[in-house]
C-alpha atoms as a PDB file:
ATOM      1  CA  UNK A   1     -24.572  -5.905 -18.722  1.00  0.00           C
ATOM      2  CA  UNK A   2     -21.819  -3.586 -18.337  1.00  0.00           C
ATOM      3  CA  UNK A   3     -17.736  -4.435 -17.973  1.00  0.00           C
ATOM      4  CA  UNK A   4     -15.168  -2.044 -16.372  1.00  0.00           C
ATOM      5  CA  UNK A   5     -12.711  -0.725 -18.167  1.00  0.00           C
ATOM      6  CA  UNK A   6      -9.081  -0.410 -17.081  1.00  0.00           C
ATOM      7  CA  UNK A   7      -5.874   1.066 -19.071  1.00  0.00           C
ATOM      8  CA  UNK A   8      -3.798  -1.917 -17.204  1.00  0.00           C
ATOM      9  CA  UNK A   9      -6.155  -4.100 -19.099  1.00  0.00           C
ATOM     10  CA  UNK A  10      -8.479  -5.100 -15.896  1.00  0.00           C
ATOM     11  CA  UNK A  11     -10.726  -6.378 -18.119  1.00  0.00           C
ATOM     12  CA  UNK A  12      -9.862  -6.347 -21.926  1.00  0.00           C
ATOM     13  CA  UNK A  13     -11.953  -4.134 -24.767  1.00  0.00           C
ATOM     14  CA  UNK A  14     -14.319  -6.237 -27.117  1.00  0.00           C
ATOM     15  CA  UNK A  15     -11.150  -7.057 -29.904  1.00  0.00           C
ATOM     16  CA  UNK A  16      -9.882  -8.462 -26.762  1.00  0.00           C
ATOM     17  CA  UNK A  17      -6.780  -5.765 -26.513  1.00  0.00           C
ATOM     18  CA  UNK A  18      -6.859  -3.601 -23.601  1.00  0.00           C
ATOM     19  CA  UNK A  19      -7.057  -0.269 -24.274  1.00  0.00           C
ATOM     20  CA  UNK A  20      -4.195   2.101 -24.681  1.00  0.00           C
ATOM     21  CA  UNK A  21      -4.773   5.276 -22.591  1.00  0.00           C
ATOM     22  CA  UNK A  22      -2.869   4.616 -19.524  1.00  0.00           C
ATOM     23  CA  UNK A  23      -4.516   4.924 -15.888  1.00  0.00           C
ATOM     24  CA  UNK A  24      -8.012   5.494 -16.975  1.00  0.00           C
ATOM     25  CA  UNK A  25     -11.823   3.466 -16.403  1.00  0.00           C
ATOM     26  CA  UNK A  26     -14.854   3.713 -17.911  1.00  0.00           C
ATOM     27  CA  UNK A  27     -17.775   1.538 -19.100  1.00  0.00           C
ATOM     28  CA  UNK A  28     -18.923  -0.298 -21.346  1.00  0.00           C
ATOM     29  CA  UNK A  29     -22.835  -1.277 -22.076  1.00  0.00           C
ATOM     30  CA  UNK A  30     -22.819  -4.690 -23.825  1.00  0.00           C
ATOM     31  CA  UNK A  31     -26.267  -4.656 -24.662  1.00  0.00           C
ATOM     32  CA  UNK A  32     -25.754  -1.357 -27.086  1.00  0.00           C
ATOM     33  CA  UNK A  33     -21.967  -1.923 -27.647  1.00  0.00           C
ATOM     34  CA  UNK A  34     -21.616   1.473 -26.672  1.00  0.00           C
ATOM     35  CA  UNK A  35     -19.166   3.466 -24.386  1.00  0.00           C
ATOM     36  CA  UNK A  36     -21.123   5.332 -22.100  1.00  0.00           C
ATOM     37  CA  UNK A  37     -20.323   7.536 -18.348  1.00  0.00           C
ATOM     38  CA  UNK A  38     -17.241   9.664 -17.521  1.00  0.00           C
ATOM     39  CA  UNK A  39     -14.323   8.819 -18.591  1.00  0.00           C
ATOM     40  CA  UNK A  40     -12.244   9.234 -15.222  1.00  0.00           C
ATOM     41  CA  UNK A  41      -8.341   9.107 -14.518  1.00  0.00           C
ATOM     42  CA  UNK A  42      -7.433   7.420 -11.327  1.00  0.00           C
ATOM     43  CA  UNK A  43      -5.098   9.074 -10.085  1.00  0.00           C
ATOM     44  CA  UNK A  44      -1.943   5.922  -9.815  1.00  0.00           C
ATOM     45  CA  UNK A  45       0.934   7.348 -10.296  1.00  0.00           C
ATOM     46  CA  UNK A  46       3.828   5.934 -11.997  1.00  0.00           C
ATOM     47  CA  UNK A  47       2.115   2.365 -12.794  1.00  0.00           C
ATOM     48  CA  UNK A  48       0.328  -0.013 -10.595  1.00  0.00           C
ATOM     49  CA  UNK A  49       0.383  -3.632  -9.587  1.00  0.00           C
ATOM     50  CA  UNK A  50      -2.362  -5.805 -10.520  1.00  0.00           C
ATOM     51  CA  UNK A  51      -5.860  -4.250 -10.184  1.00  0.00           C
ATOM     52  CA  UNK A  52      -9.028  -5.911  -9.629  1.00  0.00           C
ATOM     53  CA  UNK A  53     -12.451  -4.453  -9.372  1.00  0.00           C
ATOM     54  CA  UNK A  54     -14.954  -5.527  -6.609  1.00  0.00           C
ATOM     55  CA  UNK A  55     -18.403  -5.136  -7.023  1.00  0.00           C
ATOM     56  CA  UNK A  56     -19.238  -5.750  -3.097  1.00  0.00           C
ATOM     57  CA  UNK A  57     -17.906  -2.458  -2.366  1.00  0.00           C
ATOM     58  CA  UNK A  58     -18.040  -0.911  -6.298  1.00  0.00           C
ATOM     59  CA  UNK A  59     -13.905  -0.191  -5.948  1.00  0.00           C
ATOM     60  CA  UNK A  60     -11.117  -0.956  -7.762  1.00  0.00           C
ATOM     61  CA  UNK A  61      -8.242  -1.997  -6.206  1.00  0.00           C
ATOM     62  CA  UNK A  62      -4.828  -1.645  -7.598  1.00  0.00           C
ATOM     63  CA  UNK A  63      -1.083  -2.699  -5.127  1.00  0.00           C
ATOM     64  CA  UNK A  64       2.351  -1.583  -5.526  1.00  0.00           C
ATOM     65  CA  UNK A  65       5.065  -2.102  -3.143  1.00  0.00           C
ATOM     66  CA  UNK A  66       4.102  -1.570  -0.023  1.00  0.00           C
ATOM     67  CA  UNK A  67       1.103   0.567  -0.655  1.00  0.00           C
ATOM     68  CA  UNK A  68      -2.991  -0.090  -1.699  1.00  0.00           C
ATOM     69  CA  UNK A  69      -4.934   2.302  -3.930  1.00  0.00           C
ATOM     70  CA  UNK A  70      -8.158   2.413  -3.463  1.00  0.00           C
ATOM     71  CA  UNK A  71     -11.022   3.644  -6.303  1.00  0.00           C
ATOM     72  CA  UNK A  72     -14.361   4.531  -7.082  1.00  0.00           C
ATOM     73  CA  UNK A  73     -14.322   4.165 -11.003  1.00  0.00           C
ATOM     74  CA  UNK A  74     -17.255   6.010 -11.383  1.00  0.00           C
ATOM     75  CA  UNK A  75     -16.057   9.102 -10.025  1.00  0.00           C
ATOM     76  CA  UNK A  76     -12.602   8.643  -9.541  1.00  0.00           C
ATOM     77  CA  UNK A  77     -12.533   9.371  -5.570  1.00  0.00           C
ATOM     78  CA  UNK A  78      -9.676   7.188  -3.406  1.00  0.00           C
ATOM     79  CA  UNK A  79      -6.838   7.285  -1.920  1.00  0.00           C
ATOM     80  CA  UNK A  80      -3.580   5.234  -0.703  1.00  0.00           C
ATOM     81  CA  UNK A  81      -3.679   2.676   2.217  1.00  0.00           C
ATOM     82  CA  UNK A  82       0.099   2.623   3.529  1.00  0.00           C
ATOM     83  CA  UNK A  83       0.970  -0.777   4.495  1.00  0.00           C
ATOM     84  CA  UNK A  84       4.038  -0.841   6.693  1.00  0.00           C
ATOM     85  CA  UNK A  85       4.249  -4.657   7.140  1.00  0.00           C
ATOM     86  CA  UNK A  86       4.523  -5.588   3.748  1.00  0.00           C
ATOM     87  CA  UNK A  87       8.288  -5.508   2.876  1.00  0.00           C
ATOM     88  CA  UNK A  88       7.468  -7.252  -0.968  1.00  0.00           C
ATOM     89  CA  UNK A  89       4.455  -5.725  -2.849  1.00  0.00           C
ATOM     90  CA  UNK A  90       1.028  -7.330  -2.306  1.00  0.00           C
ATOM     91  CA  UNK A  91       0.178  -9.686  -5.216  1.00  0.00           C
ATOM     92  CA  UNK A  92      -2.596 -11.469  -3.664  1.00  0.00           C
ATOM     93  CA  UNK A  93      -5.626  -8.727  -1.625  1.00  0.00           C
ATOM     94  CA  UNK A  94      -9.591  -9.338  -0.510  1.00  0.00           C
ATOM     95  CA  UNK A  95     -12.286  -7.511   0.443  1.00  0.00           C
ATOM     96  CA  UNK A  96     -15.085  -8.624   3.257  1.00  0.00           C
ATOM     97  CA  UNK A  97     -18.398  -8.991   1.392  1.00  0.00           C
ATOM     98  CA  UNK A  98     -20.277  -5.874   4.010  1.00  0.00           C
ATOM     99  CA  UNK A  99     -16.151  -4.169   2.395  1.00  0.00           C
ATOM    100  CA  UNK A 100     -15.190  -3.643   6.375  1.00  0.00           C
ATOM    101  CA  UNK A 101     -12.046  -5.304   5.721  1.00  0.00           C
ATOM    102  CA  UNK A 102      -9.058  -5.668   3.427  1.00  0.00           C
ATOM    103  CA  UNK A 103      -6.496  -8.554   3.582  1.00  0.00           C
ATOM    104  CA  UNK A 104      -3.395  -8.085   1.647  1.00  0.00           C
ATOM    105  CA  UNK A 105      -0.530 -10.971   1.643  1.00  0.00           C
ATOM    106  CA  UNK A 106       2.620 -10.807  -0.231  1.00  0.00           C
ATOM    107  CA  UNK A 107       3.197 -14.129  -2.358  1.00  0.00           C
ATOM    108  CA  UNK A 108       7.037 -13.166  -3.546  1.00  0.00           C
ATOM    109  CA  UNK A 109       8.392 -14.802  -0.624  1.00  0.00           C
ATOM    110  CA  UNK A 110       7.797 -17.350   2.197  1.00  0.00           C
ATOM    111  CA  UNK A 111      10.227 -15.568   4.754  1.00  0.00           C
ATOM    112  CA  UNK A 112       7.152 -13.163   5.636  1.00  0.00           C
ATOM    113  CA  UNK A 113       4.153 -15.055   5.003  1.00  0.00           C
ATOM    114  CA  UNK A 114       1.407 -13.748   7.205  1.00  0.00           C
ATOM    115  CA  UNK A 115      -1.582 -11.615   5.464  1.00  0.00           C
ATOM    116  CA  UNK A 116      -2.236  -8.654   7.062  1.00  0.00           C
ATOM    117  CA  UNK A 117      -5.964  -7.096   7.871  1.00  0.00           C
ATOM    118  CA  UNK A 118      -6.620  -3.397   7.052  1.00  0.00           C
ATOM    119  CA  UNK A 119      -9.947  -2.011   8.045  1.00  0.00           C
ATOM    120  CA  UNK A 120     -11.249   0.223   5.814  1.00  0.00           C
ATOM    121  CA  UNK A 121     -13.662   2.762   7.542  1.00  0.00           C
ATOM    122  CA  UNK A 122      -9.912   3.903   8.941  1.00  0.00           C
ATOM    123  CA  UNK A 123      -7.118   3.055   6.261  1.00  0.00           C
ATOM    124  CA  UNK A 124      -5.236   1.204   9.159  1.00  0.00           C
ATOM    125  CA  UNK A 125      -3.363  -1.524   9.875  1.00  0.00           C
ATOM    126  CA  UNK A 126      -4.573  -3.626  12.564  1.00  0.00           C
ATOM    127  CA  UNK A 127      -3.659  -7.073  12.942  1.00  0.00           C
ATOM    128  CA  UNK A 128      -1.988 -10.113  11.117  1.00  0.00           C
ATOM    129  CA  UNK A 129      -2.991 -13.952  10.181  1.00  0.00           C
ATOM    130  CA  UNK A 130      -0.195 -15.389  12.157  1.00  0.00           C
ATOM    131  CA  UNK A 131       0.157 -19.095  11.877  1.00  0.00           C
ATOM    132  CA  UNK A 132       1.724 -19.607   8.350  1.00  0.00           C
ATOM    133  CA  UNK A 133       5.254 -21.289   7.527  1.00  0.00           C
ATOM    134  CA  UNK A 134       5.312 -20.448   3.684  1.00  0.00           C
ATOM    135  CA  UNK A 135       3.790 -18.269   0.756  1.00  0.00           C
ATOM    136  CA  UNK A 136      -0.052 -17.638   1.047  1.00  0.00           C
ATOM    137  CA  UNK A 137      -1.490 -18.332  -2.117  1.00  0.00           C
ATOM    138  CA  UNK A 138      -5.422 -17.760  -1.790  1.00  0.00           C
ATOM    139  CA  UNK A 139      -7.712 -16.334   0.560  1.00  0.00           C
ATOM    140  CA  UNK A 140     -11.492 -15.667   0.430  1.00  0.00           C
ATOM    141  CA  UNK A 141     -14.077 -14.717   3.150  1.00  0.00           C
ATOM    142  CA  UNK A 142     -17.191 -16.496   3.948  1.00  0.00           C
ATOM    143  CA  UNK A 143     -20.455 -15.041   2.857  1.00  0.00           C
ATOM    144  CA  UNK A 144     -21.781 -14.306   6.292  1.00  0.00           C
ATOM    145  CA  UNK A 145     -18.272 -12.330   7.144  1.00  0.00           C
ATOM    146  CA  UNK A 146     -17.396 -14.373   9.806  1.00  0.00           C
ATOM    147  CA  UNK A 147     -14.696 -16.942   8.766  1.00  0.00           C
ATOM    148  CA  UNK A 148     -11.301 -16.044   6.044  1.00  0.00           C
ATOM    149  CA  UNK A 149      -9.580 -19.330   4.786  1.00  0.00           C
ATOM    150  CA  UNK A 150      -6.472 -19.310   3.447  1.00  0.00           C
ATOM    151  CA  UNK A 151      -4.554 -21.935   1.205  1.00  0.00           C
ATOM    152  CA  UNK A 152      -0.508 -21.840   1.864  1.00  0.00           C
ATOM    153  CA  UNK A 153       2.840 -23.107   0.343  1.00  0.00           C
ATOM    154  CA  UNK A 154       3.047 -25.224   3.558  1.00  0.00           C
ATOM    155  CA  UNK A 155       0.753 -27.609   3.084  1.00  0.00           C
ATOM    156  CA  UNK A 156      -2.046 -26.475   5.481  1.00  0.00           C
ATOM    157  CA  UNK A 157      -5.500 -24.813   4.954  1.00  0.00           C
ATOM    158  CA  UNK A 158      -6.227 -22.690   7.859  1.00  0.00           C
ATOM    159  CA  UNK A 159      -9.602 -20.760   8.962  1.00  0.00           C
ATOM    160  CA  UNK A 160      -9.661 -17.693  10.896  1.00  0.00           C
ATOM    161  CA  UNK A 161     -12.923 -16.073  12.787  1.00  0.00           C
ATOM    162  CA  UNK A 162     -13.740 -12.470  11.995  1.00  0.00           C
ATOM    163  CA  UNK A 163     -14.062 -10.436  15.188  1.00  0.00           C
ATOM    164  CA  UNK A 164     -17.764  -9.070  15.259  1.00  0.00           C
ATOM    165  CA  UNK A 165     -17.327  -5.263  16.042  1.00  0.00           C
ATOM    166  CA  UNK A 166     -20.706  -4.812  17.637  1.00  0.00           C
ATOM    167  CA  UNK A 167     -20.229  -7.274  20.086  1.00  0.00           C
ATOM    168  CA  UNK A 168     -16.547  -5.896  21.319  1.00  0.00           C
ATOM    169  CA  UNK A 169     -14.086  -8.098  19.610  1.00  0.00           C
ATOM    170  CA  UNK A 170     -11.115  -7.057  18.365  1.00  0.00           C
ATOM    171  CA  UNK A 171      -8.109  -9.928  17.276  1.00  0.00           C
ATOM    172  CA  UNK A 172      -8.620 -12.271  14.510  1.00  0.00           C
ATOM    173  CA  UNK A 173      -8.064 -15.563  15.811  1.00  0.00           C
ATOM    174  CA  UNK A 174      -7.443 -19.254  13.979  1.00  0.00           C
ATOM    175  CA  UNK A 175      -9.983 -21.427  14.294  1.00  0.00           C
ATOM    176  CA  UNK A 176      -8.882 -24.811  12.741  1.00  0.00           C
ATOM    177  CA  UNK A 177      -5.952 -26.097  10.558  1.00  0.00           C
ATOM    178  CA  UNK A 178      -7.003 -28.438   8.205  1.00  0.00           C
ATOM    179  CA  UNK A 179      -4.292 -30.989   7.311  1.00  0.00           C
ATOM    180  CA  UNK A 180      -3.950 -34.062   4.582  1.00  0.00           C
ATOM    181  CA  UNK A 181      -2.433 -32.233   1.910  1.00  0.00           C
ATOM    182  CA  UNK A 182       1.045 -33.446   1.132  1.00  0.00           C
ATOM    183  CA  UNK A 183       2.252 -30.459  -0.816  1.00  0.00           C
ATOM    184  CA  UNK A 184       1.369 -26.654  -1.233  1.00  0.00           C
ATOM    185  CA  UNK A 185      -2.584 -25.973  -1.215  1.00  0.00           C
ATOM    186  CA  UNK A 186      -3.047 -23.552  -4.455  1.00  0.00           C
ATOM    187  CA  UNK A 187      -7.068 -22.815  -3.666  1.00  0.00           C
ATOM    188  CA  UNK A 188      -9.671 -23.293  -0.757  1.00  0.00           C
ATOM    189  CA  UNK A 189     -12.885 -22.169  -1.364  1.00  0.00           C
ATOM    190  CA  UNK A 190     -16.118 -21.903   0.970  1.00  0.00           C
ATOM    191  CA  UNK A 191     -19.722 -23.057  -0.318  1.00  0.00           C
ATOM    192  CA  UNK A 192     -22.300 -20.247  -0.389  1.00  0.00           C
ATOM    193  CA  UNK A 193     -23.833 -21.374   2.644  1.00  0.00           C
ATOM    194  CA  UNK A 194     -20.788 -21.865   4.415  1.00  0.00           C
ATOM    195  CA  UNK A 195     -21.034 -25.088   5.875  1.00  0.00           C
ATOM    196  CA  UNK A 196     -18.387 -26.721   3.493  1.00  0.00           C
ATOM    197  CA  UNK A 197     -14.423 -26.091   2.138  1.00  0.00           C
ATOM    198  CA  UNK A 198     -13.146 -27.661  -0.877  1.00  0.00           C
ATOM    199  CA  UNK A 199      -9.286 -27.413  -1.359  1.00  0.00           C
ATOM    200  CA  UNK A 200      -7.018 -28.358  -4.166  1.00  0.00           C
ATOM    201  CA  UNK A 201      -3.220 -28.441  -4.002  1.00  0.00           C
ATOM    202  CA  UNK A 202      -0.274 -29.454  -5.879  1.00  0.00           C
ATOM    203  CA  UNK A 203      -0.744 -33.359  -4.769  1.00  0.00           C
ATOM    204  CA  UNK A 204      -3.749 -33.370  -7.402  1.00  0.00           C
ATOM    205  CA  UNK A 205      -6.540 -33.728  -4.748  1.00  0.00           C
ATOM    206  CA  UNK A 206      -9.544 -32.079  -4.193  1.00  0.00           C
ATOM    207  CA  UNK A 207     -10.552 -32.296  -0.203  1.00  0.00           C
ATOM    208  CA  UNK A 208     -13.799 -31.289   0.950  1.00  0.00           C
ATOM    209  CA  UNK A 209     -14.263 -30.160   4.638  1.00  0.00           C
ATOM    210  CA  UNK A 210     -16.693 -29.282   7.518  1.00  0.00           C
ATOM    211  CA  UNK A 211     -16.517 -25.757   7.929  1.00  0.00           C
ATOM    212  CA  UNK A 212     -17.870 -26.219  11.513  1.00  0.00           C
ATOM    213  CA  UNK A 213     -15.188 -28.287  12.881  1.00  0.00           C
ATOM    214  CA  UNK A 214     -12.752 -29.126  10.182  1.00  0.00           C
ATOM    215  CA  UNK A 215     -13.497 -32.568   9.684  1.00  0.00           C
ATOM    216  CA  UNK A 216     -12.101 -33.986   6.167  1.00  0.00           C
ATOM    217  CA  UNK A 217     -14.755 -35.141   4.604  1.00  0.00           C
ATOM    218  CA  UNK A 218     -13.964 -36.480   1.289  1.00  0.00           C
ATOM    219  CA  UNK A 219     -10.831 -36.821  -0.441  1.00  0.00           C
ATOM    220  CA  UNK A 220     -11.221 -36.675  -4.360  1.00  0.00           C
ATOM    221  CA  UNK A 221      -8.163 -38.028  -6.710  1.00  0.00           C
ATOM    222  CA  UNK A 222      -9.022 -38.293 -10.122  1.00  0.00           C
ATOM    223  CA  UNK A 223      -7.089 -35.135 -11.083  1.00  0.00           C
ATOM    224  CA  UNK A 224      -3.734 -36.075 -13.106  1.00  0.00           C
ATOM    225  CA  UNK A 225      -2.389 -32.922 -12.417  1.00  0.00           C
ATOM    226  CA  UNK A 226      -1.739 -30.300  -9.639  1.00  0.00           C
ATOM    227  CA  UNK A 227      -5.467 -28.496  -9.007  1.00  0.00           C
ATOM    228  CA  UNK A 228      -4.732 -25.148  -9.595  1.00  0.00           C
ATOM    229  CA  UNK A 229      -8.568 -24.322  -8.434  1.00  0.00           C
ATOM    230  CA  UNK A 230     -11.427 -25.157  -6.798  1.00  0.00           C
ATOM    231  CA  UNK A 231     -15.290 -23.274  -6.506  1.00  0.00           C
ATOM    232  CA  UNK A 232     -18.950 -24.522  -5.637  1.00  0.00           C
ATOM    233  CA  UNK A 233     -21.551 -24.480  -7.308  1.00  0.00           C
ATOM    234  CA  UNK A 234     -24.333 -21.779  -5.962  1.00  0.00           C
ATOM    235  CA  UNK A 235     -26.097 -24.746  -4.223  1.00  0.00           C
ATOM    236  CA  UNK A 236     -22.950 -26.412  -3.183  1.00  0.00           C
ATOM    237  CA  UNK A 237     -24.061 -29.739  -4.878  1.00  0.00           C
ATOM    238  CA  UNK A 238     -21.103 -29.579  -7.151  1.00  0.00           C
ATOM    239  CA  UNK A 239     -17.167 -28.675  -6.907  1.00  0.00           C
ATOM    240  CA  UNK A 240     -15.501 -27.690  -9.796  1.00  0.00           C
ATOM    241  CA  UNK A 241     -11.518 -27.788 -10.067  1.00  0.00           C
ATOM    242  CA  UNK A 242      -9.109 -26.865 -12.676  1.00  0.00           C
ATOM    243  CA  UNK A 243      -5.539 -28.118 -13.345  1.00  0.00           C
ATOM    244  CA  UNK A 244      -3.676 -26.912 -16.396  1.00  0.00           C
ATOM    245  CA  UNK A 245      -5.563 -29.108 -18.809  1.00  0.00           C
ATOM    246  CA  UNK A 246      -8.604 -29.825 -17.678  1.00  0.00           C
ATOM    247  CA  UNK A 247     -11.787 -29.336 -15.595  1.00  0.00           C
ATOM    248  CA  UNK A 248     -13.024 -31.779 -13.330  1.00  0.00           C
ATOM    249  CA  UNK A 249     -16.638 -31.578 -12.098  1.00  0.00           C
ATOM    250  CA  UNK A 250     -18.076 -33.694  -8.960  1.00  0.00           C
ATOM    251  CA  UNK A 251     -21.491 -34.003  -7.941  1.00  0.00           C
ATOM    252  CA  UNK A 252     -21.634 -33.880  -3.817  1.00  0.00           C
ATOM    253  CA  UNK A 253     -23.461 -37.000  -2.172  1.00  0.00           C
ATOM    254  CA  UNK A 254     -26.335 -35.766  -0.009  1.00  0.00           C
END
């Protein structure tokens, strides 16, 4: 097993205290608790935003203000992805899982709400997730690449196809709004298959629905506090949420 290491403190050193050296990554082999590979600067300037790594597309990703570095820790190559929509920095970003696409959403304010889509092959802008009326505050392709859901501020859990490039299509459109939430959604998740979306919001629910068509399909309420998260299981027989307290586990009914 190896872990990235990140001067920001991506992901912190074994004493759990992230490492001191400013703007650097390198790795970590857990099974012979030894550093090993090049050590490599990458390049940010000045500080970053937070930075995540994604192993889909072996980057790290790092925001600040209207801008989007992009990495390869292993060599250090990347560059910056200029996003002119964005008038507050991005605090919230996604990669596709084939790491065509990039959505970036600012969550500082509800004034401006819409994520915006970057494809990568050409470091552009190219199209927004119209629709919402307050702060997005997750979002998370399907599997397969061909849906994004998003969980907002206002309530609403909305799914958006992916155009298919091959076949011609260019705008991302919204499929379905899901709505029985009665305050803001903090999570929605797809199963692995993508046949299913749990949700979990600040009115301590969990809701579980069709991916398909939308249809709410269960409505869970034994949380006693807002659900702060949601996930599947890898055979989507069980949903998992968190609120600040505890975890709550469900077993899905065939």
């Amino acid at each position: 097993t190896r872990l990235l290491i990140l001067g920001n403190g991506l992901v912190e050193t074994k004493k759990g205290m992230p490492p001191r050296t400013p703007e650097l990554a390198f790795q970590w082999d857990t099974a012979t608790d030894k550093l090993s590979g090049k050590v490599n600067s990458l390049g940010a300037k000045g500080g970053t935003g937070p930075a995540h790594y994604f192993p889909n597309i072996r980057s790290v990703g790092m925001a600040k203000g209207n801008a989007f570095d992009l990495w390869n820790p292993l060599d250090g190559r990347g560059g910056r992805v200029t996003i002119p929509p964005l008038t507050q920095p991005a605090k919230l970003y996604t990669f596709s899982p084939d790491g065509l696409w990039l959505l970036l959403a600012q969550i500082a304010t509800s004034s401006e709400p819409n994520p915006v889509v970057v494809r990568l092959s050409e470091h552009q802008f190219v199209d927004s997730l119209a629709a919402h009326r307050g702060a997005v505050l997750s979002m998370e392709f399907s599997r397969d690449n061909k849906k994004v859901v998003t969980a907002c501020e206002d309530g609403k859990v909305r799914v958006f196809s992916v155009p298919d490039l091959t076949a011609g299509q260019a705008g991302w459109k919204l499929a379905e709004t899901l709505e029985g939430h009665s305050g803001p959604v903090h999570r929605a998740e797809f199963s692995a298959d993508g046949k299913w979306l749990a949700s979990g919001g600040e009115d301590r629910t969990v809701r579980v629905w069709s991916a398909d068509n939308g249809k709410l399909l269960q409505t869970l309420e034994e949380a006693r506090e807002p659900v702060l998260s949601v996930a599947f299981s890898p055979n989507g027989r069980s949903i998992a949420a968190s609120t600040e307290k505890t975890v709550l586990i469900w077993q899905r009914q065939p």
